[in-house]
Protein backbone atom coordinates (compact mmCIF):
# COMPACT_ATOMS: atom_id res chain seq x y z
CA UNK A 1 135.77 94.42 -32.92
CA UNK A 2 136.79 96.05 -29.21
CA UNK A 3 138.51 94.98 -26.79
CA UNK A 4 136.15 95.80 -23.99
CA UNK A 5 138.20 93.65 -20.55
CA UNK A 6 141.17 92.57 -19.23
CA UNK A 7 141.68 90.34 -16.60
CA UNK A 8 144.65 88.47 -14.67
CA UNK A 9 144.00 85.37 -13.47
CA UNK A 10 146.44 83.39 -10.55
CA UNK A 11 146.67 79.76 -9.82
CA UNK A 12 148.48 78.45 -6.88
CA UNK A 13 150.56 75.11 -8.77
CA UNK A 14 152.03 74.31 -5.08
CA UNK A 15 155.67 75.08 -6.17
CA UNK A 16 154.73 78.21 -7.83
CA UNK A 17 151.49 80.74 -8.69
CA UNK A 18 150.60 80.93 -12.85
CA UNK A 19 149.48 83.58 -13.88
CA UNK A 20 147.11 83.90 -16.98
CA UNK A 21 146.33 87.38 -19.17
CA UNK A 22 142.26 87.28 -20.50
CA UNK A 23 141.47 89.42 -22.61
CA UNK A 24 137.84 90.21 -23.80
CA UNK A 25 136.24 91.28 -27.22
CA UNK A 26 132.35 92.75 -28.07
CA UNK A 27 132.39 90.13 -30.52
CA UNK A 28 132.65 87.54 -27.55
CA UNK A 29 136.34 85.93 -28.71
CA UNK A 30 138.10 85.94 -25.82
CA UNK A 31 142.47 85.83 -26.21
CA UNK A 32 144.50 83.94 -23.51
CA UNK A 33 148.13 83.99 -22.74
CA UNK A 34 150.24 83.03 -19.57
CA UNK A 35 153.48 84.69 -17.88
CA UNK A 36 155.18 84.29 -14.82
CA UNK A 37 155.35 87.12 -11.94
CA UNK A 38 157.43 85.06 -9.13
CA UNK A 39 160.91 84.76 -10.97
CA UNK A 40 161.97 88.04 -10.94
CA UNK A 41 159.53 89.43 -11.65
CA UNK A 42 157.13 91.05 -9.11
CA UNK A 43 154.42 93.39 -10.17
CA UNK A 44 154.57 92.03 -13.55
CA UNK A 45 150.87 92.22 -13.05
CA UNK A 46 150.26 95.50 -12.41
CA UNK A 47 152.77 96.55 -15.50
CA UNK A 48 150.29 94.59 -17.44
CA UNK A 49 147.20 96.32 -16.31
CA UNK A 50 148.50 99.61 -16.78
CA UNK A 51 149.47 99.52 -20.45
CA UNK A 52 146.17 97.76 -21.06
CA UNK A 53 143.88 100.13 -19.41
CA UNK A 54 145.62 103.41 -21.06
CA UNK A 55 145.90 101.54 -24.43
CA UNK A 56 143.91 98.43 -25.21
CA UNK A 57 140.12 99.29 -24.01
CA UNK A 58 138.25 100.32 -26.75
CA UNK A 59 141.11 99.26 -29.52
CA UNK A 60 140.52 96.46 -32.27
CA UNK A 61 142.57 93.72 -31.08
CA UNK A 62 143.26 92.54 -34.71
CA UNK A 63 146.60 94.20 -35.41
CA UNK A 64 149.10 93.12 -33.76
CA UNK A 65 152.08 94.56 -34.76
CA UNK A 66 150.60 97.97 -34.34
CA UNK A 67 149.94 97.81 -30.51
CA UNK A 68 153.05 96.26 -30.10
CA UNK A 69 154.58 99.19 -31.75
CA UNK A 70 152.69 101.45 -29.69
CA UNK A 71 153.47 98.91 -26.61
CA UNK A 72 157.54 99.33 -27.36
CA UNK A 73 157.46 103.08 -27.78
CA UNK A 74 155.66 103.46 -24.54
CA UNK A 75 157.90 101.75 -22.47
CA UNK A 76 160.70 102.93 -24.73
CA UNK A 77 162.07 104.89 -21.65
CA UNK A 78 162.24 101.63 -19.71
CA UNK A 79 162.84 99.33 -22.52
CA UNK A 80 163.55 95.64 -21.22
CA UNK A 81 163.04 93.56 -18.41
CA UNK A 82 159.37 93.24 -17.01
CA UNK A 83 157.83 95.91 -19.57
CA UNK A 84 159.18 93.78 -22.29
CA UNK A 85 157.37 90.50 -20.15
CA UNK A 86 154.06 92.72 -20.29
CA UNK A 87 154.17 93.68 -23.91
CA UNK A 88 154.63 89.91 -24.68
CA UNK A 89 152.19 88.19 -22.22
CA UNK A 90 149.64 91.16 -24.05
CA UNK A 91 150.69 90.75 -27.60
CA UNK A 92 150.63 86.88 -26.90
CA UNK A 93 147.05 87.24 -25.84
CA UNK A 94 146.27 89.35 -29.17
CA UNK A 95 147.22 87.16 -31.68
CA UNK A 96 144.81 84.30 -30.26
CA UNK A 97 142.34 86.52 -30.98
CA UNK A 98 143.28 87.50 -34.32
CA UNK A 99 144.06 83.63 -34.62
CA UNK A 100 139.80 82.79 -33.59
CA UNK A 101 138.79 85.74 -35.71
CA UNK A 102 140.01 84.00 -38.80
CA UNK A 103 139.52 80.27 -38.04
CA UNK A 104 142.76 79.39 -37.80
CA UNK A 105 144.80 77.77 -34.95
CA UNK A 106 147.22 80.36 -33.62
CA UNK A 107 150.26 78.35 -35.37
CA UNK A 108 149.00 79.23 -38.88
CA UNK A 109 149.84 82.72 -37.90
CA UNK A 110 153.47 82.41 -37.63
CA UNK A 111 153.77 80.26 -41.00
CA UNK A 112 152.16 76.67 -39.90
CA UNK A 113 153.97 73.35 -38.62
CA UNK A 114 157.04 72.05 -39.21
CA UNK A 115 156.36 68.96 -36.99
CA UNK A 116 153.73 66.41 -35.81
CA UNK A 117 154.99 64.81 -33.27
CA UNK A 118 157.41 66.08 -30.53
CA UNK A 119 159.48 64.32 -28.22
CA UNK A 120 159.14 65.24 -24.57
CA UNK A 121 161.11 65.45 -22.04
CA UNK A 122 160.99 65.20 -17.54
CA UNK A 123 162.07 68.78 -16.46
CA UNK A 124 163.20 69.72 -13.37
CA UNK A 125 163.86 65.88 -12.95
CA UNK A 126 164.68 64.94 -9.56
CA UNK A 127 164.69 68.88 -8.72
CA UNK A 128 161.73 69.10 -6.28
CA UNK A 129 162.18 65.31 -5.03
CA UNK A 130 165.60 66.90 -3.28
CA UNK A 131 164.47 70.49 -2.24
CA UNK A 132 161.63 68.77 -0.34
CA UNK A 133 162.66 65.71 0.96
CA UNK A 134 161.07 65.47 4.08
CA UNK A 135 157.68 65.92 2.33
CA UNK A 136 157.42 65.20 -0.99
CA UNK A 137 156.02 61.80 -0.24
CA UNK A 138 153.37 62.84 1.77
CA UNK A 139 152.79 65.54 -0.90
CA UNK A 140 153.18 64.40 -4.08
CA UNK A 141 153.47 60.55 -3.26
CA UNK A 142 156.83 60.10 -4.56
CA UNK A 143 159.99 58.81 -3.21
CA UNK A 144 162.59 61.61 -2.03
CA UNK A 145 166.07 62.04 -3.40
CA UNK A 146 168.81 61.97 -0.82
CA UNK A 147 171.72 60.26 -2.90
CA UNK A 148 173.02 59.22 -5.81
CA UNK A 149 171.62 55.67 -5.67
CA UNK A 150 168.33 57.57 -5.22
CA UNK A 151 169.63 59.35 -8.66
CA UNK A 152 170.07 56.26 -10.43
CA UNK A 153 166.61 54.98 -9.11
CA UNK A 154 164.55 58.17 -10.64
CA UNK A 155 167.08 58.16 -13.74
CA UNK A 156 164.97 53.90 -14.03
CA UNK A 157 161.58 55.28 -13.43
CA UNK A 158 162.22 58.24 -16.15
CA UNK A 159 163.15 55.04 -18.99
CA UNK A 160 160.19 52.89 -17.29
CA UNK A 161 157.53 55.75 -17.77
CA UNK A 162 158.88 56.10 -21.30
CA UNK A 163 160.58 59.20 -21.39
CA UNK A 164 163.38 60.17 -23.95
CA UNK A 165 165.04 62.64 -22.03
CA UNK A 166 164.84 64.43 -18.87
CA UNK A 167 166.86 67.79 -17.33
CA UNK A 168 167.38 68.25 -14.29
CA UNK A 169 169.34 71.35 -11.97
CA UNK A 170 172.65 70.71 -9.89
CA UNK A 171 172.15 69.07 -6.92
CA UNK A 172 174.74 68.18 -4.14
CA UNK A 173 175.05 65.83 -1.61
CA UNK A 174 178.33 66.64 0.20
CA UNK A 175 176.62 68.50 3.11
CA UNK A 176 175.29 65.62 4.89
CA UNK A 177 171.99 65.81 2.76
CA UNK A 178 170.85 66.12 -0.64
CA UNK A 179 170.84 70.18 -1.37
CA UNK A 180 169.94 72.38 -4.39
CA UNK A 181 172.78 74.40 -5.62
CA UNK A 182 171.40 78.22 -7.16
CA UNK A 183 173.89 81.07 -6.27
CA UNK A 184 173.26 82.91 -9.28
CA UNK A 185 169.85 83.93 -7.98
CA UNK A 186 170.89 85.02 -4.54
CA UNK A 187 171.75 81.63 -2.80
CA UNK A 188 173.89 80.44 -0.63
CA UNK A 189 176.58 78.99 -0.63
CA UNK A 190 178.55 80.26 -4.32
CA UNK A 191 176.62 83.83 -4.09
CA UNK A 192 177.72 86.65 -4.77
CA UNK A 193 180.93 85.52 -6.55
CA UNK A 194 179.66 82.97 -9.22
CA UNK A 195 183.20 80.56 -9.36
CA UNK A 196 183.05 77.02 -10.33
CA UNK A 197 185.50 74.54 -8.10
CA UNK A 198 186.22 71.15 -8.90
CA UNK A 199 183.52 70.21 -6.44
CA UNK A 200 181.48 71.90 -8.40
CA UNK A 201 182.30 70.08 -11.69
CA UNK A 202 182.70 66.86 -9.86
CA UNK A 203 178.99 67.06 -8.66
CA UNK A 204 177.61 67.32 -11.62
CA UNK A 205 179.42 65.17 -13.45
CA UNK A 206 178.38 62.80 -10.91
CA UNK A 207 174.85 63.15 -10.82
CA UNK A 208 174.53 63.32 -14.88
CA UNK A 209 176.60 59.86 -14.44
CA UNK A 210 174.16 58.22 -12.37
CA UNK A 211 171.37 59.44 -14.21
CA UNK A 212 173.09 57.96 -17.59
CA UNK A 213 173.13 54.56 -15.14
CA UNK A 214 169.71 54.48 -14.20
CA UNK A 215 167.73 55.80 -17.35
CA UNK A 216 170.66 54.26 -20.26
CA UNK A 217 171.74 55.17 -23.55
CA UNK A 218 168.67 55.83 -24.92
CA UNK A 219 167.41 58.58 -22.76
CA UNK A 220 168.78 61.93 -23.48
CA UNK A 221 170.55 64.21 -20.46
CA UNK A 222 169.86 67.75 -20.07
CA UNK A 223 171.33 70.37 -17.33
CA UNK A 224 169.71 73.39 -16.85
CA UNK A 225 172.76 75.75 -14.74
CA UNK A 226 170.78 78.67 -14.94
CA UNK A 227 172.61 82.18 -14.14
CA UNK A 228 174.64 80.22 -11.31
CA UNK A 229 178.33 80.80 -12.91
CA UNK A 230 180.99 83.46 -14.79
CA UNK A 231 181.72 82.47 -18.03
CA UNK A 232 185.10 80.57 -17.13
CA UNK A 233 182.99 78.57 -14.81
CA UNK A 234 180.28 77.27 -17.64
CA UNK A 235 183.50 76.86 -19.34
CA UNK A 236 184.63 74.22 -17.08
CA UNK A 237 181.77 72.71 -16.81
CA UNK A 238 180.70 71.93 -20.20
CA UNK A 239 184.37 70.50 -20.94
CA UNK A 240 183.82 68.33 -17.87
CA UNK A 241 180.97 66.98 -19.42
CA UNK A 242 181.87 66.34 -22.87
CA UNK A 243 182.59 62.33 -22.06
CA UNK A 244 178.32 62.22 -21.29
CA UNK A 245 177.25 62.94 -24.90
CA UNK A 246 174.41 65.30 -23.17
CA UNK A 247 171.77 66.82 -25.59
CA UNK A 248 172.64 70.29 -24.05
CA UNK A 249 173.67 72.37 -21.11
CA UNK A 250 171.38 75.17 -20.83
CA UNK A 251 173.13 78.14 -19.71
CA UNK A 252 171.41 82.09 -19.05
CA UNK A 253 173.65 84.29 -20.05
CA UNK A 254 173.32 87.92 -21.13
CA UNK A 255 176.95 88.31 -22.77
CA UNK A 256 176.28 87.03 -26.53
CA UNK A 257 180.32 86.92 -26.57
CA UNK A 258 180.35 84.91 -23.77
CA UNK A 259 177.98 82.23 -24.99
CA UNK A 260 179.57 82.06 -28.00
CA UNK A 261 183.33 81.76 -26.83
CA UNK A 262 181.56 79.12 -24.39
CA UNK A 263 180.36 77.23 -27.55
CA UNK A 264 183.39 77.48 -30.04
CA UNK A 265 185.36 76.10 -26.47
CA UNK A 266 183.68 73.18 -25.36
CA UNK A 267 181.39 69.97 -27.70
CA UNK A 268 178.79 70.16 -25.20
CA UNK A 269 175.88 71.45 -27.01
CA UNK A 270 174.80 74.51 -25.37
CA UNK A 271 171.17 76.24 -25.19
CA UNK A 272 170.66 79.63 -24.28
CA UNK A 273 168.12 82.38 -24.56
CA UNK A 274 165.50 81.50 -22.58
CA UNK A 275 165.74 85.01 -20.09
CA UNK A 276 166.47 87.14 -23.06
CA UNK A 277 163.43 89.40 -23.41
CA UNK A 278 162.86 91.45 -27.18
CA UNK A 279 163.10 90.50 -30.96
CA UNK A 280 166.86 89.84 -31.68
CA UNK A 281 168.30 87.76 -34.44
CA UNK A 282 170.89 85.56 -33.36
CA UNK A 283 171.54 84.14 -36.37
CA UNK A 284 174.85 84.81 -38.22
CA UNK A 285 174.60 87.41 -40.45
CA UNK A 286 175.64 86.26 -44.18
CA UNK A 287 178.70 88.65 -44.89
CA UNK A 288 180.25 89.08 -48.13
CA UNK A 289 183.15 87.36 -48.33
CA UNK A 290 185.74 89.98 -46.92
CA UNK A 291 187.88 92.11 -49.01
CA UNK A 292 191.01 93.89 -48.33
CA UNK A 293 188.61 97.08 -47.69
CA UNK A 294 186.22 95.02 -45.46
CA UNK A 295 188.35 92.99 -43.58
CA UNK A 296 189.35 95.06 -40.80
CA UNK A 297 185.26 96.44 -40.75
CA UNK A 298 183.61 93.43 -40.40
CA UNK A 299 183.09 92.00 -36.29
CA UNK A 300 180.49 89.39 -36.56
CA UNK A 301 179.65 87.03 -32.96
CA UNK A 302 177.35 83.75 -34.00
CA UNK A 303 175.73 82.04 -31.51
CA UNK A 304 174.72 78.50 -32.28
CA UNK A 305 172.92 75.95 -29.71
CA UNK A 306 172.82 72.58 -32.11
């Protein structure tokens, strides 16, 4: 078996363009995966073609830890960032065909289920009903979010459409209108310097609170901050929220240290990760238990997101 094509493939979702990797074999199995280019990210695409056309045409797609060897050590001068998206949206694509070539669905290949049956839950909740208010009913045929009663009234239609749980990004209303609140990509107001006031905290405490009075007990609460703060600032924030029992603030973050001094700090769960590009093991490591010798050697930082 060959691989013998690769294409990229673009579909305009309205709020953002996905992308999709095809790949091609002689034998006619054909391996899909999907990556983002617009967070970030430009030219992700033409990273991808690159590596493919000097090292997948004409290579059996089959094993996959050996192109992604090859992958890594080509980009080794580079390592990280959008190389490291390329070599996974590729190596992604390669194990559905390995996945077909055998018969078996592609979670087989990394060691089966664990579950059946997943809860879901709304993301980006009330996110896009605030950044367009002015159109989203005419768009999307839902009602805009300009307040907090109008939190309260999504937080009923999330429990009503049977939902257990939904996340949602910081939104303020102390401008005069409802506004999304993202310095930590570039956005005014809060960029460049990243501090968390107690308008801040207040705000989100807020909205979380009227979400908790429109969707109830039952429905779990999820904030997604994103890279929008310095470490004392998630800090204050997830002690803020403590009183809301949330299921977890999500927090991107690439100081290990700093997540996990954010975590040992605060009983807000916290999750993390989801920007951090290669194969790391966060798990802690299982020392020995330390020894007059050893003490003084061992530095160990565990991050945990229960």
């Amino acid at each position: 078996m060959k691989i013998t094509k690769i294409e990229d493939l673009h579909c305009d979702a309205g709020w953002r363009v996905n992308s999709f990797l095809k790949i091609t074999t002689d034998e006619g199995l054909v391996g899909w995966s999907e990556y983002m280019e617009g967070y970030g990210a430009q030219g992700l695409t033409g990273i991808i073609q690159k590596l493919a056309e000097r090292f997948l045409i004409g290579r059996d797609p089959r094993p996959v830890e050996a192109i992604s060897a090859l992958l890594y050590a080509a980009t080794r001068q580079a390592a990280g960032g959008v190389n490291q998206m390329a070599i996974a949206a590729i190596e992604n694509a390669l194990v559905d065909i390995k996945a077909k070539a055998l018969g078996v669905p592609v979670y087989e290949m990394l060691g089966g289920p664990v579950r059946d049956r997943l809860q879901v839950y709304w993301s980006h909740c009330g996110t896009y009903r605030a950044r367009y208010a002015d159109r989203i009913k005419e768009w999307a045929g839902v009602d805009p979010v300009r307040s907090l009663d109008d939190i309260v009234a999504l937080g009923e239609e999330v429990k009503r459409k049977g939902f257990k749980g939904l996340k949602t990004n910081l939104i303020r209303f102390d401008g005069g209108k409802a506004q999304m609140y993202g310095p930590g990509t570039g956005n005014p107001p809060g960029f460049p310097e990243l501090n968390v006031d107690h308008r801040i905290v207040d705000a989100a405490v807020a909205q979380l609170e009227a979400f908790r009075r429109g969707a109830g007990r039952d429905v779990g609460l999820h904030l997604d901050t994103n890279f929008n703060y310095k470490i004392d600032g998630y800090l204050k924030l997830a002690r803020a929220l403590e009183p809301l029992d949330m299921v977890w603030l999500e927090i991107d973050l690439y100081d290990p240290a700093g997540l996990a001094l954010i975590r040992r700090s605060a009983r807000t769960p916290i999750a993390s990760l989801e920007s951090i590009y290669g194969r790391r093991n966060f798990r802690p490591p299982q020392w020995p238990t330390p020894t007059r010798s050893t003490s003084r050697r061992i530095i160990s930082t565990a991050i945990w997101a229960r």
